[in-house]
C-alpha atoms as a PDB file:
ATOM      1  CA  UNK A   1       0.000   0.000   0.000  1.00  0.00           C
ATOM      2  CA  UNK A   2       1.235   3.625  -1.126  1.00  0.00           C
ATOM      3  CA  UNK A   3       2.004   5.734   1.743  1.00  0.00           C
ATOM      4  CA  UNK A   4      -0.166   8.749   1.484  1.00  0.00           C
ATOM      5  CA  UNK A   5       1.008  12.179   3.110  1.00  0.00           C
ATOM      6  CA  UNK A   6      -1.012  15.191   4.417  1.00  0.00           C
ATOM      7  CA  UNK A   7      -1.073  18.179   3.145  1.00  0.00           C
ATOM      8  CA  UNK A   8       1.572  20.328   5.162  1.00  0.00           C
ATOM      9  CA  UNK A   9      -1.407  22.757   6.318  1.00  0.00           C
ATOM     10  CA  UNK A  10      -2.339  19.967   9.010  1.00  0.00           C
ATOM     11  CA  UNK A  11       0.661  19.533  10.676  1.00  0.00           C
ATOM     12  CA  UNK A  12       1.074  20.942  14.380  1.00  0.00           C
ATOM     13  CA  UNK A  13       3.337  23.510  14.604  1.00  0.00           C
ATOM     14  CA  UNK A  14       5.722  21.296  15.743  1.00  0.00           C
ATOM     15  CA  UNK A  15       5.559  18.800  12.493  1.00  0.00           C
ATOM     16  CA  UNK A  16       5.570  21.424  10.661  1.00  0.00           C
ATOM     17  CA  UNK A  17       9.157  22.969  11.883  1.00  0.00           C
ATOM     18  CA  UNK A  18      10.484  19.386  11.908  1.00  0.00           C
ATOM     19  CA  UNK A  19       9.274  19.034   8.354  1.00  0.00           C
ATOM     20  CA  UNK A  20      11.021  22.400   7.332  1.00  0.00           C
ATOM     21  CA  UNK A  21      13.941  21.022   8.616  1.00  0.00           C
ATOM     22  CA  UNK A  22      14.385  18.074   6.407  1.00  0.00           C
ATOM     23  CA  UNK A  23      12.531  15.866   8.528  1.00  0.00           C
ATOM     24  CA  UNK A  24      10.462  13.891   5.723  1.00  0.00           C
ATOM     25  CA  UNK A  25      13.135  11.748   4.534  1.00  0.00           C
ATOM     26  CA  UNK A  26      16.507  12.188   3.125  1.00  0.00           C
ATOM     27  CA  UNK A  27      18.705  10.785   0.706  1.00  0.00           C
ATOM     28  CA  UNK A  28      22.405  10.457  -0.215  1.00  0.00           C
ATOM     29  CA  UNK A  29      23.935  11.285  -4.237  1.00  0.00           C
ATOM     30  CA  UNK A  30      26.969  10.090  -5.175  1.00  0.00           C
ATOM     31  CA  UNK A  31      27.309   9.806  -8.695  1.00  0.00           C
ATOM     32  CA  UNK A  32      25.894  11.384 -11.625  1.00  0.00           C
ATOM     33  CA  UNK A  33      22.649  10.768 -11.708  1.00  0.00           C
ATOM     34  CA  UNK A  34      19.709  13.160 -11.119  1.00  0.00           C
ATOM     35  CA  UNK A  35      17.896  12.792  -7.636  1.00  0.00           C
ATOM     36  CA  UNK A  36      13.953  12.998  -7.916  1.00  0.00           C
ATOM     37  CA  UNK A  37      12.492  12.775  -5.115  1.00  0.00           C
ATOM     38  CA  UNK A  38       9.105  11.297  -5.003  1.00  0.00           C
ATOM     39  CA  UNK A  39       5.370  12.984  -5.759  1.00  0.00           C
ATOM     40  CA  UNK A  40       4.714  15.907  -3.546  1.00  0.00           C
ATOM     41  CA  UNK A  41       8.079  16.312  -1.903  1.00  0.00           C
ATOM     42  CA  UNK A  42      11.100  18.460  -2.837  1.00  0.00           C
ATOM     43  CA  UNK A  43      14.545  18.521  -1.399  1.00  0.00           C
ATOM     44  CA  UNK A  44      14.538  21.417   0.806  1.00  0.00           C
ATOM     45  CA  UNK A  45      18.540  20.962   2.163  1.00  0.00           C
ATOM     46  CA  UNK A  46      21.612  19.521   0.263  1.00  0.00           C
ATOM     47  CA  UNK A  47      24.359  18.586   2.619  1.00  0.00           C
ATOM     48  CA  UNK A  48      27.835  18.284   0.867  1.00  0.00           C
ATOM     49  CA  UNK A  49      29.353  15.710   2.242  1.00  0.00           C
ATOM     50  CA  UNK A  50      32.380  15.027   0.149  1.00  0.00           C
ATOM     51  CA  UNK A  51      33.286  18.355  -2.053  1.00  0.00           C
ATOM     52  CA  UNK A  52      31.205  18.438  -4.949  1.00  0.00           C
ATOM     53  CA  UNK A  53      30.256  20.281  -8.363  1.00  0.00           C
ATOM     54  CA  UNK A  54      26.669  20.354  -9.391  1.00  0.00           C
ATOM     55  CA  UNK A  55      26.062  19.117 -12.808  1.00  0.00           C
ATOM     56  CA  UNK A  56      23.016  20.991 -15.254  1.00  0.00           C
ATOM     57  CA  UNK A  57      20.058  19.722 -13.385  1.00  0.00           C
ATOM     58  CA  UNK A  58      19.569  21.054 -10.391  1.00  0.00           C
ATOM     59  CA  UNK A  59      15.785  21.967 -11.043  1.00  0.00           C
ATOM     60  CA  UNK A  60      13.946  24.726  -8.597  1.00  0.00           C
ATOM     61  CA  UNK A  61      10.716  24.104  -7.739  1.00  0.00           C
ATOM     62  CA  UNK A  62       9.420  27.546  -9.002  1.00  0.00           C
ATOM     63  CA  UNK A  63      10.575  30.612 -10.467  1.00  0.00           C
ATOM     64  CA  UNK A  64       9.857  32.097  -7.561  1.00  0.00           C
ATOM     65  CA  UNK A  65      12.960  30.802  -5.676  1.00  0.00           C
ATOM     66  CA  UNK A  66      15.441  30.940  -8.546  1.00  0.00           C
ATOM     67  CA  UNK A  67      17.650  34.375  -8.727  1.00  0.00           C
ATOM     68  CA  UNK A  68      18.718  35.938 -12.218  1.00  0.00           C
ATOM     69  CA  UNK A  69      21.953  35.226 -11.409  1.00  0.00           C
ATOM     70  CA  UNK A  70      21.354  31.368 -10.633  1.00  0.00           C
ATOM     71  CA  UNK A  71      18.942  30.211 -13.014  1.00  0.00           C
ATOM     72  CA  UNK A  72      18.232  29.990 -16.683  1.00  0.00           C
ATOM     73  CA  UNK A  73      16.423  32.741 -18.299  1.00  0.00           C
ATOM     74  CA  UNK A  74      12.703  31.924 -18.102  1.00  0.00           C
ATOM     75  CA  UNK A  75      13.384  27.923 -16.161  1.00  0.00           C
ATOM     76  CA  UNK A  76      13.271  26.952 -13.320  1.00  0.00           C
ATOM     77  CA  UNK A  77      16.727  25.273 -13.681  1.00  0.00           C
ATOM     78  CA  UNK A  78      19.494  26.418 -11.534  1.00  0.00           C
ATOM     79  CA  UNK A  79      22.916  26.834 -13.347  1.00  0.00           C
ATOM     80  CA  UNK A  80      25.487  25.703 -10.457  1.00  0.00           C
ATOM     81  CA  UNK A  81      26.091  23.864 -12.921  1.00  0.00           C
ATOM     82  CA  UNK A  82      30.129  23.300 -12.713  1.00  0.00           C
ATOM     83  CA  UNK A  83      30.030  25.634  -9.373  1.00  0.00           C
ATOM     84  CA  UNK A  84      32.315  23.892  -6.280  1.00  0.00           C
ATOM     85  CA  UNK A  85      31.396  23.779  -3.182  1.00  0.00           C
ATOM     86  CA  UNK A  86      33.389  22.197  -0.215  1.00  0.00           C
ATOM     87  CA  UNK A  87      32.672  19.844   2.121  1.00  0.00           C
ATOM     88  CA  UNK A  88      30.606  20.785   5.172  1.00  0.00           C
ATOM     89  CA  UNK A  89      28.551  23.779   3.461  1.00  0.00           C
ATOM     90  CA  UNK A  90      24.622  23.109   3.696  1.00  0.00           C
ATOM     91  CA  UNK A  91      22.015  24.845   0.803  1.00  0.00           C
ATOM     92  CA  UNK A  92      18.676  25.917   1.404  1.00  0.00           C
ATOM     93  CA  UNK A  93      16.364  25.797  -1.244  1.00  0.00           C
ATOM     94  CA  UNK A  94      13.078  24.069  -2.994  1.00  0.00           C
ATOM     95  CA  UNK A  95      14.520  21.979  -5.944  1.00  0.00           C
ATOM     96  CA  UNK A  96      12.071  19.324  -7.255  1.00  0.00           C
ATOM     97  CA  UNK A  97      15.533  17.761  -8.732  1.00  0.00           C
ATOM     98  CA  UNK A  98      19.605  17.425  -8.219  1.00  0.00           C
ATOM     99  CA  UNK A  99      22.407  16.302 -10.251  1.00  0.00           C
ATOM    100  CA  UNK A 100      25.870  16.214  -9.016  1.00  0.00           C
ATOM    101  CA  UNK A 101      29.053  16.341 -12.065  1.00  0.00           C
ATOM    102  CA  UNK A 102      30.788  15.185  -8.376  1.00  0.00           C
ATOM    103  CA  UNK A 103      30.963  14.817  -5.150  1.00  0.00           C
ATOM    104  CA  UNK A 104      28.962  13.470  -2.790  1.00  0.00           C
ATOM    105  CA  UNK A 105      25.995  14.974  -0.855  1.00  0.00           C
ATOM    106  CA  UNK A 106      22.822  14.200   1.627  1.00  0.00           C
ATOM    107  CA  UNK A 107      19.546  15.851   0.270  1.00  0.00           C
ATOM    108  CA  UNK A 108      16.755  16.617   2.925  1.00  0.00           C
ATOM    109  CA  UNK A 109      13.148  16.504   2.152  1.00  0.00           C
ATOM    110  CA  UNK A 110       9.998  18.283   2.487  1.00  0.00           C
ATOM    111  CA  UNK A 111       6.662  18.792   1.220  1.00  0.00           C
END
């Protein structure tokens, strides 16, 4: 049987901050392949565990949370594509998918 989840609007306050955090599953990337996490969840956190470099697929959930300097002129697709980032740094975002060119990171995720 599918697991179904509840809308985030009826979650306590509580479940609600611990869902924020990451607290609706997480999942670990090391190679190249792009991370989708399943229906109604994005990855809210990526962890970089090992130092990494995004590859061309790191996909925002909205325009809304992209910036003109991060994402492709009228997508929703972030370009860190080929940026480094060292181990130990943590991003915030909404990103309904992630691809790593290397590395290795945790992604956290959320409704």
């Amino acid at each position: 049987m599918a697991k179904k989840y509840r809308n985030s609007h009826t979650f306590s306050v509580q479940e609600a901050q611990n869902m924020s955090l990451g607290q609706s599953g997480s999942a670990y990337l090391s190679d190249t392949s792009t991370y989708t996490p399943q229906a109604s969840r994005v990855v809210v956190a990526i962890q970089v565990i090992d130092d990494c470099a995004f590859a061309n697929g790191m996909v925002a959930e909205s325009t809304d949370f992209t910036d003109n300097d991060t994402a492709e002129a009228g997508t929703n697709a972030d370009t860190f594509n080929g940026e480094s980032f060292p181990a130990g740094v943590t991003i915030y975002g909404r990103w309904t998918a992630v691809a790593l060119a290397s590395g290795a990171v945790m992604l956290y995720m959320s409704n």
